[in-house]
Structure formats: C-alpha cells, structure tokens
PDB file of N, CA and C in Angstrom:
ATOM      1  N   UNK A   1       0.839  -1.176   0.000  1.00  0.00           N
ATOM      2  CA  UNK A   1       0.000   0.000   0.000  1.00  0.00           C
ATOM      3  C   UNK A   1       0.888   1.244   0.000  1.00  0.00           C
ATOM      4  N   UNK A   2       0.624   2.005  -0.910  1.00  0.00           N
ATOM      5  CA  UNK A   2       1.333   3.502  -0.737  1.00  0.00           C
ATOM      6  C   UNK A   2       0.915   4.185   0.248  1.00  0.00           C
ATOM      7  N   UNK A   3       1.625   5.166   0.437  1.00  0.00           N
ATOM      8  CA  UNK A   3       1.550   6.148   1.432  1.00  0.00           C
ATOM      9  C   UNK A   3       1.710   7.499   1.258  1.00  0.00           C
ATOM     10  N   UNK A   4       0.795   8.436   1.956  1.00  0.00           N
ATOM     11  CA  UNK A   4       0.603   9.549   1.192  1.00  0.00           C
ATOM     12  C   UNK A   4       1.703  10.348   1.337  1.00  0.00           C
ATOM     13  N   UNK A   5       1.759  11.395   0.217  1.00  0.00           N
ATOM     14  CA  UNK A   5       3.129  12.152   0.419  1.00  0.00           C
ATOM     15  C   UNK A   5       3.248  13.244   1.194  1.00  0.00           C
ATOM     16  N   UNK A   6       2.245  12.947   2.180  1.00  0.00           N
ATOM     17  CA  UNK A   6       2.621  14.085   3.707  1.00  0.00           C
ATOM     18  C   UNK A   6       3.583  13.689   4.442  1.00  0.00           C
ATOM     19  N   UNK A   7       3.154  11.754   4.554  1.00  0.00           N
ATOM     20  CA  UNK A   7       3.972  10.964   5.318  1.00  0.00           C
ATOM     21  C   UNK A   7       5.728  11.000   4.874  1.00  0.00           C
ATOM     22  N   UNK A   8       6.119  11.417   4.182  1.00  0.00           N
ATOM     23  CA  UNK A   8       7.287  11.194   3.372  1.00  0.00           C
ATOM     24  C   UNK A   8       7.803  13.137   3.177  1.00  0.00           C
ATOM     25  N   UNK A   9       6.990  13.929   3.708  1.00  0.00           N
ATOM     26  CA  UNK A   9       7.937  15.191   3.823  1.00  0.00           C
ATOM     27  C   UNK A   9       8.559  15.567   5.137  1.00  0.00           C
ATOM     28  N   UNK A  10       7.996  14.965   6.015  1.00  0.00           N
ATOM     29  CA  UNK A  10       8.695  15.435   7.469  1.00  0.00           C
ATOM     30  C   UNK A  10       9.879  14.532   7.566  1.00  0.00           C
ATOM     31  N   UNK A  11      10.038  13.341   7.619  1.00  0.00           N
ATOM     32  CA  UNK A  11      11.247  12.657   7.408  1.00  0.00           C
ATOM     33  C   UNK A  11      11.957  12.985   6.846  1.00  0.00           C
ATOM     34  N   UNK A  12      12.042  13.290   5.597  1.00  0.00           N
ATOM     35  CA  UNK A  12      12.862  13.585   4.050  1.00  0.00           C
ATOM     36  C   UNK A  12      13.449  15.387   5.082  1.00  0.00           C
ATOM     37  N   UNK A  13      12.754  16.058   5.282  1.00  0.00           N
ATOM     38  CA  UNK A  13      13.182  17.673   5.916  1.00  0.00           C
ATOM     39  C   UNK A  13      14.297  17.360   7.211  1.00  0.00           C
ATOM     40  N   UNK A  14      13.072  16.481   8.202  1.00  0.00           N
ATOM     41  CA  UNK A  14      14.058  15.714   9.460  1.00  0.00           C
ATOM     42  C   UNK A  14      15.386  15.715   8.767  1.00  0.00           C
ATOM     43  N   UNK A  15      15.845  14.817   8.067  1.00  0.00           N
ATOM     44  CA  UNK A  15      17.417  14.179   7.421  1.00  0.00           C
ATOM     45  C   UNK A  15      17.787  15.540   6.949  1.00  0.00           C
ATOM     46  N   UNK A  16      17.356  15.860   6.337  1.00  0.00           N
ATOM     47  CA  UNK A  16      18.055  17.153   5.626  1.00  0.00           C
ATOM     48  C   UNK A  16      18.563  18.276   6.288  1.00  0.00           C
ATOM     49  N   UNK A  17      17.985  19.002   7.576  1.00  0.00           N
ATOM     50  CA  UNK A  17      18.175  19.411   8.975  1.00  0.00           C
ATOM     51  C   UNK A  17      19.269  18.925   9.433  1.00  0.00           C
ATOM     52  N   UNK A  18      19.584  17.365   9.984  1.00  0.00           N
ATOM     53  CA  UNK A  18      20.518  16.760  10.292  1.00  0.00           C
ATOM     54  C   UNK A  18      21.440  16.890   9.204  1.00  0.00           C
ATOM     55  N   UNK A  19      21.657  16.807   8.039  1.00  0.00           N
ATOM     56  CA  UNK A  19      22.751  16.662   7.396  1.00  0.00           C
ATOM     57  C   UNK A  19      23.099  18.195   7.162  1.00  0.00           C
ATOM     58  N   UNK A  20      22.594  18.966   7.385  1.00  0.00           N
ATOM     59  CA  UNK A  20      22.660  20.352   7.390  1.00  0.00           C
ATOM     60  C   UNK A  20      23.448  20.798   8.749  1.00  0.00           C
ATOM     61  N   UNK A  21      22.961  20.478   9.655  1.00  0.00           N
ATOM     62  CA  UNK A  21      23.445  20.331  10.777  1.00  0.00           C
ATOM     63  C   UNK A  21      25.143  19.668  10.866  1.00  0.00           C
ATOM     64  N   UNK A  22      24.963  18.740  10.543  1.00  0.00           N
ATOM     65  CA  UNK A  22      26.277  17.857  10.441  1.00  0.00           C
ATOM     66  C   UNK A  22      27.609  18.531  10.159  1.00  0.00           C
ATOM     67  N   UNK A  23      27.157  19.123   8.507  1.00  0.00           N
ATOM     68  CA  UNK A  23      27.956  20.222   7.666  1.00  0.00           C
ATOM     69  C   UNK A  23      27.901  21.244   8.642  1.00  0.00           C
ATOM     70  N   UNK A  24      27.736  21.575   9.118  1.00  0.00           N
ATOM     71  CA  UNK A  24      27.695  23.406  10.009  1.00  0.00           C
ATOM     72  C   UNK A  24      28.394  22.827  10.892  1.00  0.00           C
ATOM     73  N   UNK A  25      28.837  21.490  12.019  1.00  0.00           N
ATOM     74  CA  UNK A  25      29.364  21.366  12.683  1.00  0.00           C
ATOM     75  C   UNK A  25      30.635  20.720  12.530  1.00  0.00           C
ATOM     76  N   UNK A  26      30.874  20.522  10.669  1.00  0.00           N
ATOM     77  CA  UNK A  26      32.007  19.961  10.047  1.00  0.00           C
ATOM     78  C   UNK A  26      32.861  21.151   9.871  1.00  0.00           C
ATOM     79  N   UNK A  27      32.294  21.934   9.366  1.00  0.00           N
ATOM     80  CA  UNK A  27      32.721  23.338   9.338  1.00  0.00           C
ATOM     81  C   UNK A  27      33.312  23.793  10.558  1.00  0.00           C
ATOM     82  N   UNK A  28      32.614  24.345  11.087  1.00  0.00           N
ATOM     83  CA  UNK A  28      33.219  24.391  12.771  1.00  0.00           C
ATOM     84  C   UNK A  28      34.338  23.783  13.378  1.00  0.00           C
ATOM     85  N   UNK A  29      34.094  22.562  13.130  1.00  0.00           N
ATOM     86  CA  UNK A  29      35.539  21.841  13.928  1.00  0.00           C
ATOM     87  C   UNK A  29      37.094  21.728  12.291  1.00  0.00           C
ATOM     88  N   UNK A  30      36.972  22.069  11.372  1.00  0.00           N
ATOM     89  CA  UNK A  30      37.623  22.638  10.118  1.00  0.00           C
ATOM     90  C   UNK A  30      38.182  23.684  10.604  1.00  0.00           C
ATOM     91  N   UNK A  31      37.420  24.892  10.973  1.00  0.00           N
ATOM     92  CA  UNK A  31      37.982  26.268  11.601  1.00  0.00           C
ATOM     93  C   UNK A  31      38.287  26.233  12.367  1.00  0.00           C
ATOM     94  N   UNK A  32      38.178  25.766  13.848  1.00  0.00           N
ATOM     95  CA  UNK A  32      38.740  25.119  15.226  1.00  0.00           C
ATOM     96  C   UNK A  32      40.262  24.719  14.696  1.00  0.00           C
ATOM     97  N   UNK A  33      40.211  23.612  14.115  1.00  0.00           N
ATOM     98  CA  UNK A  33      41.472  23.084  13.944  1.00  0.00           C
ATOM     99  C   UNK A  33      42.253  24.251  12.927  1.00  0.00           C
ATOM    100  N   UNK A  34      41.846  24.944  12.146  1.00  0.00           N
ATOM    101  CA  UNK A  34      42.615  26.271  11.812  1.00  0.00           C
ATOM    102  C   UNK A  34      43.460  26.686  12.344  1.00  0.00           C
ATOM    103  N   UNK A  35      42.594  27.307  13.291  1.00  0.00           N
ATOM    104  CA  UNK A  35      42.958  27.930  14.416  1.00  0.00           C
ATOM    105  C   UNK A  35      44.083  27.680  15.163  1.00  0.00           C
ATOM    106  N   UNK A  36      43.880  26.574  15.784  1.00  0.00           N
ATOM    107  CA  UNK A  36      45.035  25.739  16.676  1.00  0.00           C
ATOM    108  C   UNK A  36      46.268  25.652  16.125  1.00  0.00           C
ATOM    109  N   UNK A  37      46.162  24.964  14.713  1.00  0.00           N
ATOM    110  CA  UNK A  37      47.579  24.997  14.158  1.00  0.00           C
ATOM    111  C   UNK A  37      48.186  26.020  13.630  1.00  0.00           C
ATOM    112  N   UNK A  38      47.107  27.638  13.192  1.00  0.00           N
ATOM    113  CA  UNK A  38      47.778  28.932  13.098  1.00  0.00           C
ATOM    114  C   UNK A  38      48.457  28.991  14.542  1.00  0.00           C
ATOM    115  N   UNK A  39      47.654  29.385  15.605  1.00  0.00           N
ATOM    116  CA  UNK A  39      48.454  29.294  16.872  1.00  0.00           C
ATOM    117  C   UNK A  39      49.464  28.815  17.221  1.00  0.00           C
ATOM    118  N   UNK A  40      49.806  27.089  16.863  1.00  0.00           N
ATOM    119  CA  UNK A  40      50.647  26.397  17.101  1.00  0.00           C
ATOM    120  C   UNK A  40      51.869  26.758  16.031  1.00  0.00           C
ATOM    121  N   UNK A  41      51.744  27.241  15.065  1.00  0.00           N
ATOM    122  CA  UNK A  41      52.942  27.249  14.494  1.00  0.00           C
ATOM    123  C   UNK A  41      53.568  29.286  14.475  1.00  0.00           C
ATOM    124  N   UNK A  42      52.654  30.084  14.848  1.00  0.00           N
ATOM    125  CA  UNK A  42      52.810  31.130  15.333  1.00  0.00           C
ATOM    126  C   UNK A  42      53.663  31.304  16.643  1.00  0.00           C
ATOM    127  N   UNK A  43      53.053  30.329  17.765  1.00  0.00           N
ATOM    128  CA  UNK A  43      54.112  29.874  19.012  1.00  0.00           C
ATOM    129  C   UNK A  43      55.783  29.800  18.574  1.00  0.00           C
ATOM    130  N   UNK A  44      55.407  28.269  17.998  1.00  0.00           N
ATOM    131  CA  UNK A  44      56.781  28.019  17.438  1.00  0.00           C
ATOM    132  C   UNK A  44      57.719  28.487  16.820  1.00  0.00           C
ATOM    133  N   UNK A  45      56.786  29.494  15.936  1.00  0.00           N
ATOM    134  CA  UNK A  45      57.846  30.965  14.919  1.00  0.00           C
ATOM    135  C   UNK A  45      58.385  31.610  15.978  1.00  0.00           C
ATOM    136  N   UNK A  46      57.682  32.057  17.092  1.00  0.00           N
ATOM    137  CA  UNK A  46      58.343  32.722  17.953  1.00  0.00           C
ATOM    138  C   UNK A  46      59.402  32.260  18.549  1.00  0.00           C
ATOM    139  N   UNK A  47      59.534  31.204  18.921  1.00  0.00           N
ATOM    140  CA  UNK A  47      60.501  30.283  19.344  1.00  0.00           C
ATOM    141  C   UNK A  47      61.716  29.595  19.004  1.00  0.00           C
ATOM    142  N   UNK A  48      61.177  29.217  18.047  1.00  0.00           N
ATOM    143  CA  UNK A  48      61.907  29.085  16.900  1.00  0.00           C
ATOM    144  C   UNK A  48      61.937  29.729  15.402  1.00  0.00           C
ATOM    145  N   UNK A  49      62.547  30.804  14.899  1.00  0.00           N
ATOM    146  CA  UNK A  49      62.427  31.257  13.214  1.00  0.00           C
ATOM    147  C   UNK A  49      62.514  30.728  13.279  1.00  0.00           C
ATOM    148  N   UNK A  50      62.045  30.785  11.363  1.00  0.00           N
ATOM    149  CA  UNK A  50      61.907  29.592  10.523  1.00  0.00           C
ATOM    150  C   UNK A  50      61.343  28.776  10.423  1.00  0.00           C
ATOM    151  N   UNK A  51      60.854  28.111  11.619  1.00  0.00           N
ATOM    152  CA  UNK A  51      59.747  26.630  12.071  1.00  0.00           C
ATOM    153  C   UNK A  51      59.018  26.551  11.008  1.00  0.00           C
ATOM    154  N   UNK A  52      58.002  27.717  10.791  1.00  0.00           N
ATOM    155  CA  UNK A  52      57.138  27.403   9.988  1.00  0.00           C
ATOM    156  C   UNK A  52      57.603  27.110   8.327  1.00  0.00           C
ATOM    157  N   UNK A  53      58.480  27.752   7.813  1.00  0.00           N
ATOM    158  CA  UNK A  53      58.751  27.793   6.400  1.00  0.00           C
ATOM    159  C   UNK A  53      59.524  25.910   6.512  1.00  0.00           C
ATOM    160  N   UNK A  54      60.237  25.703   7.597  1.00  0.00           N
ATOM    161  CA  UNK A  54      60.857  24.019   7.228  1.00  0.00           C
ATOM    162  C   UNK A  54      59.911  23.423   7.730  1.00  0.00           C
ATOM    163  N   UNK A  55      58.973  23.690   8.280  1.00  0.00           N
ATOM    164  CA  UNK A  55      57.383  22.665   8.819  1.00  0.00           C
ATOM    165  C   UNK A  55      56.824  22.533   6.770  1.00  0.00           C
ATOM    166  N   UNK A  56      56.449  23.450   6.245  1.00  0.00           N
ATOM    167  CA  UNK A  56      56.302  23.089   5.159  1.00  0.00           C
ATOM    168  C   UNK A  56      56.468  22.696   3.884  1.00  0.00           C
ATOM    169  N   UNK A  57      57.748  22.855   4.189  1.00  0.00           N
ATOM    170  CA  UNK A  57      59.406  22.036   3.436  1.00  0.00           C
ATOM    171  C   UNK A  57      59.373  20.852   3.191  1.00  0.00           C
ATOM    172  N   UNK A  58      59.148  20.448   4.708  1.00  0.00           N
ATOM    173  CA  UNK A  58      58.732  18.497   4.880  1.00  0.00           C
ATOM    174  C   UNK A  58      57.445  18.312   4.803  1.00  0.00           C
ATOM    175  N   UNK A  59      56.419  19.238   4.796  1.00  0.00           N
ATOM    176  CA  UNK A  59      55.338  18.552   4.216  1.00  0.00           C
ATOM    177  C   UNK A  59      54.948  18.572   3.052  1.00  0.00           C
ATOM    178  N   UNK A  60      55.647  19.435   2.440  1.00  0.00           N
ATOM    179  CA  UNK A  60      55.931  19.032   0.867  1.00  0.00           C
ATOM    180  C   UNK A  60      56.253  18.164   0.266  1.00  0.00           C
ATOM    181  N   UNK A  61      57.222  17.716   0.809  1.00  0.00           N
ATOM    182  CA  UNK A  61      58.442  16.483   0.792  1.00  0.00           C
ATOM    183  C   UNK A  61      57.626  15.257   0.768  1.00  0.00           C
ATOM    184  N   UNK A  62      56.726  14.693   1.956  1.00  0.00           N
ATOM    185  CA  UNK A  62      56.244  14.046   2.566  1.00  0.00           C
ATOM    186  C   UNK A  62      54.712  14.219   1.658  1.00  0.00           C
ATOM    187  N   UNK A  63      54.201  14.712   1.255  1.00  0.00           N
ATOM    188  CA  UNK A  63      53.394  14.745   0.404  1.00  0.00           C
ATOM    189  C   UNK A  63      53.565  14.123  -1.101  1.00  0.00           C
ATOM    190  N   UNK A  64      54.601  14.531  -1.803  1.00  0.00           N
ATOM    191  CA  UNK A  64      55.030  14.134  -2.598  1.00  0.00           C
ATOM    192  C   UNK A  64      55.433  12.644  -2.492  1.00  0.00           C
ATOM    193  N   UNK A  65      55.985  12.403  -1.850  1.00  0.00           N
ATOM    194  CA  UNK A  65      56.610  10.999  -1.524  1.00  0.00           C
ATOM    195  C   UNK A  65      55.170  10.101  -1.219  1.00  0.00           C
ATOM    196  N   UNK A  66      54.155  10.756  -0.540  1.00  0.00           N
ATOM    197  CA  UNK A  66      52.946  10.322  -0.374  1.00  0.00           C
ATOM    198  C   UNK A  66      52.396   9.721  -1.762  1.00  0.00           C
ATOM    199  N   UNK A  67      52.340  10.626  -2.650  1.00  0.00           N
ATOM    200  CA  UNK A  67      51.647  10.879  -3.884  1.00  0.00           C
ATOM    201  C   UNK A  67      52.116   9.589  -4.913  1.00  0.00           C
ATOM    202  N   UNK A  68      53.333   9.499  -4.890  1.00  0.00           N
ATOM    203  CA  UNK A  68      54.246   8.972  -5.145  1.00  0.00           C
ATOM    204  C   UNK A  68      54.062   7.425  -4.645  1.00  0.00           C
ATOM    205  N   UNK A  69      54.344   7.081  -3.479  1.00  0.00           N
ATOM    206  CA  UNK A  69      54.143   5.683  -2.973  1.00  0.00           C
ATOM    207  C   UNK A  69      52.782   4.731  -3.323  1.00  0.00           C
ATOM    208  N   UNK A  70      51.539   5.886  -3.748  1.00  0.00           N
ATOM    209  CA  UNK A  70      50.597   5.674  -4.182  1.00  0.00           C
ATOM    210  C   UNK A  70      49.832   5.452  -5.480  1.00  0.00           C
ATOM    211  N   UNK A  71      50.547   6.310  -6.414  1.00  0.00           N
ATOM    212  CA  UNK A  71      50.882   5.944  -7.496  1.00  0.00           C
ATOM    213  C   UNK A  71      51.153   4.653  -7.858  1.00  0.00           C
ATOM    214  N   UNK A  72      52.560   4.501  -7.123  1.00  0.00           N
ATOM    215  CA  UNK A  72      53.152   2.679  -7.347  1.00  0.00           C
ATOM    216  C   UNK A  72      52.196   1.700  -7.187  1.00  0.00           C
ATOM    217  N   UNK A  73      51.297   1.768  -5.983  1.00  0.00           N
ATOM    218  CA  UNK A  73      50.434   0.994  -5.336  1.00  0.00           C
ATOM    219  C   UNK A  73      49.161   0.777  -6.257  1.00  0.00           C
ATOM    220  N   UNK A  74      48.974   1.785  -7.085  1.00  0.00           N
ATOM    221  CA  UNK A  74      47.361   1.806  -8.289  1.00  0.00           C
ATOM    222  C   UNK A  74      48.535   0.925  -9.418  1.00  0.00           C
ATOM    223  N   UNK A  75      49.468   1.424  -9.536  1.00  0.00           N
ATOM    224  CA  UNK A  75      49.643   0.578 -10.924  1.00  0.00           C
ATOM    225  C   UNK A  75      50.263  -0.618 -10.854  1.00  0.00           C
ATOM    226  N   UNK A  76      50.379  -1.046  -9.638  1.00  0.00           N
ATOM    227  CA  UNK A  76      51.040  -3.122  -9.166  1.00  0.00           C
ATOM    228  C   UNK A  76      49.949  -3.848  -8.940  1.00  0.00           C
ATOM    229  N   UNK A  77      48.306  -3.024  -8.986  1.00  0.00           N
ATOM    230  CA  UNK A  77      46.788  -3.403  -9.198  1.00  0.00           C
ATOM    231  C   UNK A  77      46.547  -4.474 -10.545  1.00  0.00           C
ATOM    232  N   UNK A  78      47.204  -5.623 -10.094  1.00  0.00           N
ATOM    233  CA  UNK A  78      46.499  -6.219 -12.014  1.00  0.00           C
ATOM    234  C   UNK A  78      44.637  -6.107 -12.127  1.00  0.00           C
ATOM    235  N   UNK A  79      44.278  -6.017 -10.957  1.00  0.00           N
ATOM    236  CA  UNK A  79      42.857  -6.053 -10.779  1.00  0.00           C
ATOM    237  C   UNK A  79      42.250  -4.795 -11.608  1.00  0.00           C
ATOM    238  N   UNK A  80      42.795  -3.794 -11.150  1.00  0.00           N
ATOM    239  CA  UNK A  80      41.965  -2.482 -12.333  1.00  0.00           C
ATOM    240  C   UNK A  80      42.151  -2.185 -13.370  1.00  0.00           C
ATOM    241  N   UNK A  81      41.408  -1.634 -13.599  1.00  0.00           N
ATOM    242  CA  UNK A  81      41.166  -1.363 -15.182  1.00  0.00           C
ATOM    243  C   UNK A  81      42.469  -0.683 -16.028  1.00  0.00           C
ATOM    244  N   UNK A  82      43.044  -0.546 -17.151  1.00  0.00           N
ATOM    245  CA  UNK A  82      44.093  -0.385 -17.370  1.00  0.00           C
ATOM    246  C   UNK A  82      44.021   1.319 -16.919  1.00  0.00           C
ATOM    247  N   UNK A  83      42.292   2.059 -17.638  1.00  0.00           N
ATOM    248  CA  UNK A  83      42.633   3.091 -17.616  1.00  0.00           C
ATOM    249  C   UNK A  83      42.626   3.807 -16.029  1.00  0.00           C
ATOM    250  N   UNK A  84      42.816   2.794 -14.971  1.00  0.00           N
ATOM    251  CA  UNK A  84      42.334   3.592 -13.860  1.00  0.00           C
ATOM    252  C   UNK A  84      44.052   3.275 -13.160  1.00  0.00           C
ATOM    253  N   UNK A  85      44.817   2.781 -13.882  1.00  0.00           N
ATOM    254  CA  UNK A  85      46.073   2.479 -13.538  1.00  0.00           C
ATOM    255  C   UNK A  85      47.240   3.756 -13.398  1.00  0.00           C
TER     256      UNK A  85
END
C-alpha cells in the first residue's frame, strides 16, 4: 500500500536538517582546527624562526613521496582497469 506524500515530507526535511546540521558542525571543527595549528605554528615561529617555512618544506616532501608511494600501489593493481592504472 502507498503512502501519502505528507507521510514522506517530514522525514525527508528531518534528514536534511541533520545533514545540514552535520555540515555546520564539520565546518566548525575545520575552523577550530585552523585555528590551533595557526596558533601552534605562530608559538613556534616565535621560538623558533623559521619553524614554519621548514614545517612546510617536509610537508611538501612528505606529500610528494605520499603521492608517489601511491601511485606505485594503483599501478602493481592487475585487478583495475588499465585506464584507472
């Protein structure tokens, strides 16, 4: 038996609220953590010049090498597709 489509707008809004919600509090803790690590590496400039410019030196580095190790790992895949290699 169907069901009328009153029954099916408060639920459908409910979820949408929540996932709305979700995002606004994904956001939030995104900018939180901003924050902290502007702070944290602002500290450390003080403390140490430079910190920050060789903090992103190696995460360059380390990114790349990331990128890289992963690469290898899609194309030793005999399982996928050639073009996803």
């Amino acid at each position: 038996m169907l069901k009328p489509e009153s029954h099916h707008a408060a639920p459908n809004r409910s979820l949408v609220e929540q996932i709305d919600s979700l995002k606004r509090e994904d956001e939030m803790l995104y900018n939180i953590l901003a924050v902290d690590v502007w702070a944290l590496a602002k500290t450390m400039d003080e403390f140490q010049p430079g910190f920050w410019a060789a903090f992103m030196k190696n995460r360059e580095r380390a990114l790349k090498r990331f990128i890289d190790e992963m690469m290898k790992a899609k194309s030793a895949n005999p399982k996928r597709p050639p073009f996803l290699r």
